[in-house]
PDB file of N, CA and C in Angstrom:
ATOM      1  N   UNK A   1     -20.258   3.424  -4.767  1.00  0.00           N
ATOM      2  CA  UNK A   1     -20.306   2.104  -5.380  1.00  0.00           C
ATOM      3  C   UNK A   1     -19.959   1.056  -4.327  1.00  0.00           C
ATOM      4  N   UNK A   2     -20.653  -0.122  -4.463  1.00  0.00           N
ATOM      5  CA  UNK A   2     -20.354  -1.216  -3.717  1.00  0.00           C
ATOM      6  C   UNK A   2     -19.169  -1.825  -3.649  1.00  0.00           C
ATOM      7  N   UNK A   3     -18.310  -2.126  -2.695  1.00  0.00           N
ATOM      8  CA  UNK A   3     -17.023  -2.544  -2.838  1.00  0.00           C
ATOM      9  C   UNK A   3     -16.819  -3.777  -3.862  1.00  0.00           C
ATOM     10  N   UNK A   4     -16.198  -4.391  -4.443  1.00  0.00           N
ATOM     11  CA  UNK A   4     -15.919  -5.280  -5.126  1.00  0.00           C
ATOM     12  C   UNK A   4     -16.765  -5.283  -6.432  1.00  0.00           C
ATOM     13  N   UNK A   5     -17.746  -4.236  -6.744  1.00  0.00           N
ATOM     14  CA  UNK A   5     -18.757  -4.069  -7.825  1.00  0.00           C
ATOM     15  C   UNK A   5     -17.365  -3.479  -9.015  1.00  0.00           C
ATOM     16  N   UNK A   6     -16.674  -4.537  -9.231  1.00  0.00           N
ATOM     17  CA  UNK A   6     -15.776  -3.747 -10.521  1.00  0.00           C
ATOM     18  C   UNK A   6     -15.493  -3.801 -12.054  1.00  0.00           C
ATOM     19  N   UNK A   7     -16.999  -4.817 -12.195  1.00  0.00           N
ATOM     20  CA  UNK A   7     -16.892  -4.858 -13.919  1.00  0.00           C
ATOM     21  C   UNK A   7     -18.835  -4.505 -13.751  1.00  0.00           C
ATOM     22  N   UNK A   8     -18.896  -4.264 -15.213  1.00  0.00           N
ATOM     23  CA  UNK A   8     -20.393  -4.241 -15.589  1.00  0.00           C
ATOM     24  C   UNK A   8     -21.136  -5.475 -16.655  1.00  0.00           C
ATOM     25  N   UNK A   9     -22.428  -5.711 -16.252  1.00  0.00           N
ATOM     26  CA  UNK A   9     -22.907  -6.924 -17.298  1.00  0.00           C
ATOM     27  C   UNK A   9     -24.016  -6.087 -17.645  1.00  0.00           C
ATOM     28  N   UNK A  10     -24.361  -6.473 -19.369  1.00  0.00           N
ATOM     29  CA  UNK A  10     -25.489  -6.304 -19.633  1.00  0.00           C
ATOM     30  C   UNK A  10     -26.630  -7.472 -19.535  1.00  0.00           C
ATOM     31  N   UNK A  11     -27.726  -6.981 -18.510  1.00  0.00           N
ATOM     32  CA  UNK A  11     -29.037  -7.759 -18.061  1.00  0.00           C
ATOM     33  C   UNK A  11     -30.067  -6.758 -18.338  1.00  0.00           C
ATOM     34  N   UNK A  12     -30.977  -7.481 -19.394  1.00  0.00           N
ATOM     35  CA  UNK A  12     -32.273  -7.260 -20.322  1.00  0.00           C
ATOM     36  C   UNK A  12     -31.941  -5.695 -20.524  1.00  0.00           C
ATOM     37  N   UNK A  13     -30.986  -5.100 -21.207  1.00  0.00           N
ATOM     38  CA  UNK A  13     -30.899  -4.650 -22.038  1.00  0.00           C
ATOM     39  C   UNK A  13     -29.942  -3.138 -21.083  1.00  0.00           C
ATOM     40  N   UNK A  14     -30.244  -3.874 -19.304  1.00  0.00           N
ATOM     41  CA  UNK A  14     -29.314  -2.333 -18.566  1.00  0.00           C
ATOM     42  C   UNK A  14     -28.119  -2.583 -18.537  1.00  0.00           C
ATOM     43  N   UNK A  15     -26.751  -1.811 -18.470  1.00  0.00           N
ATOM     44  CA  UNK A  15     -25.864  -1.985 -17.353  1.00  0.00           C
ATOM     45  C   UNK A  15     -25.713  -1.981 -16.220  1.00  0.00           C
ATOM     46  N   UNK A  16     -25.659  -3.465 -15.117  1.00  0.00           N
ATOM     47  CA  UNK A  16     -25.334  -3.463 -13.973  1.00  0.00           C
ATOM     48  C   UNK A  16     -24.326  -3.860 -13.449  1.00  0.00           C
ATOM     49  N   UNK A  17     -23.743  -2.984 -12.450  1.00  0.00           N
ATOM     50  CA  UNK A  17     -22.640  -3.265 -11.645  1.00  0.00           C
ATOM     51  C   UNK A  17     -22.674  -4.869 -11.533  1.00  0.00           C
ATOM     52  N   UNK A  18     -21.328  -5.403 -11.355  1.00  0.00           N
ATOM     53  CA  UNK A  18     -21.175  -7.107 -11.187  1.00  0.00           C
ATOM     54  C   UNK A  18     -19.625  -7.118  -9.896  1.00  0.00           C
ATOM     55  N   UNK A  19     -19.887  -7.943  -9.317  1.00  0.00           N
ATOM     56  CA  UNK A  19     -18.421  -8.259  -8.584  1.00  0.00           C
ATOM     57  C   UNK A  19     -18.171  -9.672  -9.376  1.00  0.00           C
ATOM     58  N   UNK A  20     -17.010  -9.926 -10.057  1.00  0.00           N
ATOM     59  CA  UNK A  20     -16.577 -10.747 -11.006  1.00  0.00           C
ATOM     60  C   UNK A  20     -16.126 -12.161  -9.190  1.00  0.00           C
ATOM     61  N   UNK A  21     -15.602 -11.451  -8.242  1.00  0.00           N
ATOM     62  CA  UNK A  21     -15.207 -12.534  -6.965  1.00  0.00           C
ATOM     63  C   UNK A  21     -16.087 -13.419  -6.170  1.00  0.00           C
ATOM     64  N   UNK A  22     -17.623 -12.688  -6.449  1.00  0.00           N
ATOM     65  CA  UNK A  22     -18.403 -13.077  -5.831  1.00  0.00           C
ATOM     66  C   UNK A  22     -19.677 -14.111  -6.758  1.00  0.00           C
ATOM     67  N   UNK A  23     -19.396 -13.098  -8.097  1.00  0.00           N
ATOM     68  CA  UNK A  23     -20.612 -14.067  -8.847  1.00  0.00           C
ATOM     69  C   UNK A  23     -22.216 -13.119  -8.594  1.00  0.00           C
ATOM     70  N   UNK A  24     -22.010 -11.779  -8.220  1.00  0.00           N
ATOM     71  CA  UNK A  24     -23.217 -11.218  -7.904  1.00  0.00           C
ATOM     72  C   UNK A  24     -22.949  -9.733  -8.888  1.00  0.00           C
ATOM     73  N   UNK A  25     -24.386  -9.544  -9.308  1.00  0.00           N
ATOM     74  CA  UNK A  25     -24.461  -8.709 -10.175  1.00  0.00           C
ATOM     75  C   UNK A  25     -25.834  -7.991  -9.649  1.00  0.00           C
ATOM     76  N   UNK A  26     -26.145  -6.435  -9.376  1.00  0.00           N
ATOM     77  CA  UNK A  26     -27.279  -5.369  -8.977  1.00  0.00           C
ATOM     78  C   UNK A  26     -27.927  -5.423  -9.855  1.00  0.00           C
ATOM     79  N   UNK A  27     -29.447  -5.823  -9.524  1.00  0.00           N
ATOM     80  CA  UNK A  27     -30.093  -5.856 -10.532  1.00  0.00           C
ATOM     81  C   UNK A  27     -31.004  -5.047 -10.086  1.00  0.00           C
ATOM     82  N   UNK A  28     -32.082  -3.998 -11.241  1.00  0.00           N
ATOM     83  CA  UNK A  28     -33.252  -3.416 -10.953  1.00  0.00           C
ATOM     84  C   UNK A  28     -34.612  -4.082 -10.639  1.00  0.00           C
ATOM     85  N   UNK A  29     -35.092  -4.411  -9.595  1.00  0.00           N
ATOM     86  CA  UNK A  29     -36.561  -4.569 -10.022  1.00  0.00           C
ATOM     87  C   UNK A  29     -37.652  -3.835 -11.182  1.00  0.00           C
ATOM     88  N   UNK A  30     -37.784  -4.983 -12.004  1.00  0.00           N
ATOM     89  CA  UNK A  30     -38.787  -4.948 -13.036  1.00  0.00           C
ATOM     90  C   UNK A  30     -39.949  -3.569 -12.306  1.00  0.00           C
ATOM     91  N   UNK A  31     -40.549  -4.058 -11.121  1.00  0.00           N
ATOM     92  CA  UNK A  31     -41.956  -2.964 -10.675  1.00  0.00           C
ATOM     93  C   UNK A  31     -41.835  -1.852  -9.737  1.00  0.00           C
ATOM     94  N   UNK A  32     -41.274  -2.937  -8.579  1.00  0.00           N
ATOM     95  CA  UNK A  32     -40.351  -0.981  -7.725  1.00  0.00           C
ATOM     96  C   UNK A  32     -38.668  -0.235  -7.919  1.00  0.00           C
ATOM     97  N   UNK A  33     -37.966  -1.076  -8.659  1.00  0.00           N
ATOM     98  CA  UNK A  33     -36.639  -0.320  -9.466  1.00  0.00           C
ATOM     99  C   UNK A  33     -36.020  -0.501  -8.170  1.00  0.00           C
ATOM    100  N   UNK A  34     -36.049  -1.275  -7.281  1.00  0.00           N
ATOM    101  CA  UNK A  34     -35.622  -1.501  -6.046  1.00  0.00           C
ATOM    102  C   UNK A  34     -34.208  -2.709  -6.453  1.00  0.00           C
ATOM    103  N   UNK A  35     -32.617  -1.815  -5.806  1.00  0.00           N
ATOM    104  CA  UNK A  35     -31.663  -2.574  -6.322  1.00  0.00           C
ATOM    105  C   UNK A  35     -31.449  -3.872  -5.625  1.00  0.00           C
ATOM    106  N   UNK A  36     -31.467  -5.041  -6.436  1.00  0.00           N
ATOM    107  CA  UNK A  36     -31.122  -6.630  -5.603  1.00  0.00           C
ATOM    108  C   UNK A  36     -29.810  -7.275  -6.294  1.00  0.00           C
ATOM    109  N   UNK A  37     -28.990  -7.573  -5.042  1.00  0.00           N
ATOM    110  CA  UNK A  37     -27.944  -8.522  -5.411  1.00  0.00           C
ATOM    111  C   UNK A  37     -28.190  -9.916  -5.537  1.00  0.00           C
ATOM    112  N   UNK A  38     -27.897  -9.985  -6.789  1.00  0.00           N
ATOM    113  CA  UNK A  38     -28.437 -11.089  -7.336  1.00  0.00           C
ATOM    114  C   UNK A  38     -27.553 -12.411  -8.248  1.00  0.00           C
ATOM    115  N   UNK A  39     -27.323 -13.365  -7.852  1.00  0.00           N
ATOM    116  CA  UNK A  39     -26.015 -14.371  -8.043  1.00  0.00           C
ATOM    117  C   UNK A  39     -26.176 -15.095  -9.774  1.00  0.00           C
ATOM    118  N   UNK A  40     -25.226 -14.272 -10.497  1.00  0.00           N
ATOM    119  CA  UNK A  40     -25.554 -14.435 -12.128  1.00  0.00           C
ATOM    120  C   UNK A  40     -24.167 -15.370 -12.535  1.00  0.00           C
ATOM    121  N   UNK A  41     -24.551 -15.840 -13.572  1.00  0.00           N
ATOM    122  CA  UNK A  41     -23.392 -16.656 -14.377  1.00  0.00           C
ATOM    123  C   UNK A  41     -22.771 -15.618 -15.306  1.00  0.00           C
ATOM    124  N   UNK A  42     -21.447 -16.319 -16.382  1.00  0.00           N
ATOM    125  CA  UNK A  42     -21.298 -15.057 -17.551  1.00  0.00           C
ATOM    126  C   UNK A  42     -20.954 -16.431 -18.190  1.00  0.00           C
ATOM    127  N   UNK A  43     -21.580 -16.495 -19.276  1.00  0.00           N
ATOM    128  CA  UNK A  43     -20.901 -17.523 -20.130  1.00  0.00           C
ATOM    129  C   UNK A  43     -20.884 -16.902 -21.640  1.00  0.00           C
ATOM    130  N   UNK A  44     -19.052 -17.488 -21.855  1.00  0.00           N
ATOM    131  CA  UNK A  44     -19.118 -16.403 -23.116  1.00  0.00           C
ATOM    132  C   UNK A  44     -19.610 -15.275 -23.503  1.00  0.00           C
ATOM    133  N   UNK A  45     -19.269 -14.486 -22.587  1.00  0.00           N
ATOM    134  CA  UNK A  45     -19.459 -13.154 -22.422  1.00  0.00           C
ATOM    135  C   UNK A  45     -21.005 -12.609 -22.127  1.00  0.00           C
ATOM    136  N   UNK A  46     -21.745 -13.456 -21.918  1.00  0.00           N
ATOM    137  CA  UNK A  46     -23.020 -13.018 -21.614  1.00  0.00           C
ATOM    138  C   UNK A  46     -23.627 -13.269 -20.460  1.00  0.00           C
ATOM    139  N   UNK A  47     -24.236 -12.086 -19.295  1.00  0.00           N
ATOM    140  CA  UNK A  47     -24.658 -12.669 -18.173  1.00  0.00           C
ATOM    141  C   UNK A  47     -26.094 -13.408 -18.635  1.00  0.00           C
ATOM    142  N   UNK A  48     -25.793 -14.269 -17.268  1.00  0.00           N
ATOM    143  CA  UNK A  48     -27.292 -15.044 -17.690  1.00  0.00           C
ATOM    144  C   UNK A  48     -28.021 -14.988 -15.503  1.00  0.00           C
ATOM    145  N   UNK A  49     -28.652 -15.164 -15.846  1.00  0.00           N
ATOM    146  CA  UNK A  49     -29.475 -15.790 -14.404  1.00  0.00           C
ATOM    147  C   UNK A  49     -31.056 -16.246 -14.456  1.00  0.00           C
ATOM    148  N   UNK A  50     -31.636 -16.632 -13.423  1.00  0.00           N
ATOM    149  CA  UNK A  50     -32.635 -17.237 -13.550  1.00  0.00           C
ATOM    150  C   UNK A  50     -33.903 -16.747 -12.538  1.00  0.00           C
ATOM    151  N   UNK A  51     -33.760 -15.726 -12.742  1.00  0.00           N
ATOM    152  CA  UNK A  51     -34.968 -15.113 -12.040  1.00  0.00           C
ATOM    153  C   UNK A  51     -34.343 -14.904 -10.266  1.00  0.00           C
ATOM    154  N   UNK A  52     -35.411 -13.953 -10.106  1.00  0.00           N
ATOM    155  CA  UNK A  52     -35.125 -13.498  -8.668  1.00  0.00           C
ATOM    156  C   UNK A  52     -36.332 -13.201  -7.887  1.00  0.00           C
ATOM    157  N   UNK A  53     -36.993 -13.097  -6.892  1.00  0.00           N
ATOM    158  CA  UNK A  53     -37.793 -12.433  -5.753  1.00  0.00           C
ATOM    159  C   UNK A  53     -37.565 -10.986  -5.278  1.00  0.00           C
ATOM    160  N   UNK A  54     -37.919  -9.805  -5.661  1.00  0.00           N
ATOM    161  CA  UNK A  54     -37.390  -8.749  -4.880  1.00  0.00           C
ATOM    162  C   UNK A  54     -37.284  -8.778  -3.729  1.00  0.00           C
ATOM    163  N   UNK A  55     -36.074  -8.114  -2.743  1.00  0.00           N
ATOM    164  CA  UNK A  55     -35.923  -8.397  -1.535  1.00  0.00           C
ATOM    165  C   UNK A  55     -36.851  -6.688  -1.135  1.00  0.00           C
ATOM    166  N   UNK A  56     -37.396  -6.176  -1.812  1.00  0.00           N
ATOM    167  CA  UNK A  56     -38.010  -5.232  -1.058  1.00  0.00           C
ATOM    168  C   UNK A  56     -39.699  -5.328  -1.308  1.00  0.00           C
ATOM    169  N   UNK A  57     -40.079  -5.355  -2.691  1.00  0.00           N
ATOM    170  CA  UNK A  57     -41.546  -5.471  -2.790  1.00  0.00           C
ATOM    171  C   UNK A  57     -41.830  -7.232  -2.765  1.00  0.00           C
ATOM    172  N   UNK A  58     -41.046  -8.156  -3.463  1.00  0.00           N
ATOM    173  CA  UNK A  58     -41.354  -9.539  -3.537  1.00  0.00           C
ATOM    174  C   UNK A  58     -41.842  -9.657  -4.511  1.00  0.00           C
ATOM    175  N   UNK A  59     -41.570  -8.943  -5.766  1.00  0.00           N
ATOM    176  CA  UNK A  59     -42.422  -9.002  -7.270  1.00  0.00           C
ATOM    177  C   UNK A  59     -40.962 -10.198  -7.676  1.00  0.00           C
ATOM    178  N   UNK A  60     -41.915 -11.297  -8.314  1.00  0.00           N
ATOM    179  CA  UNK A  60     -40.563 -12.224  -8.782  1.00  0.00           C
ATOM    180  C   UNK A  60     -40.218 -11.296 -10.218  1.00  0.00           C
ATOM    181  N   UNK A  61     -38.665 -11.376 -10.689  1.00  0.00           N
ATOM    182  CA  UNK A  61     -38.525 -11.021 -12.183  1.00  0.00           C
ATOM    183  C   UNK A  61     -38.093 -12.301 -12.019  1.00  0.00           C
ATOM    184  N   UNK A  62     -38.430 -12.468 -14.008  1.00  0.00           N
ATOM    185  CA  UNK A  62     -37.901 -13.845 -14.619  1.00  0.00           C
ATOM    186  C   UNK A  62     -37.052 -13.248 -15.350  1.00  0.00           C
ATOM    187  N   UNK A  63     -36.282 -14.264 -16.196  1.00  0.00           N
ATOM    188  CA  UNK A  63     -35.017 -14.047 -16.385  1.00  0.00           C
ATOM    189  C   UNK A  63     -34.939 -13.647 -18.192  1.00  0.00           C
ATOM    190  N   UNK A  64     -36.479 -13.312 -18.477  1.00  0.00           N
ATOM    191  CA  UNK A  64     -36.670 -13.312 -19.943  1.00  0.00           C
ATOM    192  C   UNK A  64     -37.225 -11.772 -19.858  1.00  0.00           C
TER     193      UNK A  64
END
């Protein structure tokens, strides 16, 4: 596990590792499942973010 990865958020429906210090939460790519750290909010208990670029294939996910 990634150092500081020490709580979990649910994003579109997975559990991903989150570092609560940093504001970054592992997310799967939607097309190659390729893991991206990716800078999420939590408001009232729910992560939120706004889309990302994979840093390995470049397939954007949106945040819906």
């Amino acid at each position: 596990m990634d150092e500081g990865f020490t709580e979990t958020v649910i994003i579109r429906g997975e559990e991903c590792l989150y570092n609560p210090k940093t504001g970054i939460a592992m997310i799967q790519c939607e097309k190659c499942g390729h893991i991206n750290h990716v800078e999420i909010e939590v408001v009232d208990g729910e992560a939120r973010f706004y889309g990302f670029s994979c840093e390995n294939c470049g397939t954007f996910n949106s945040a819906d």
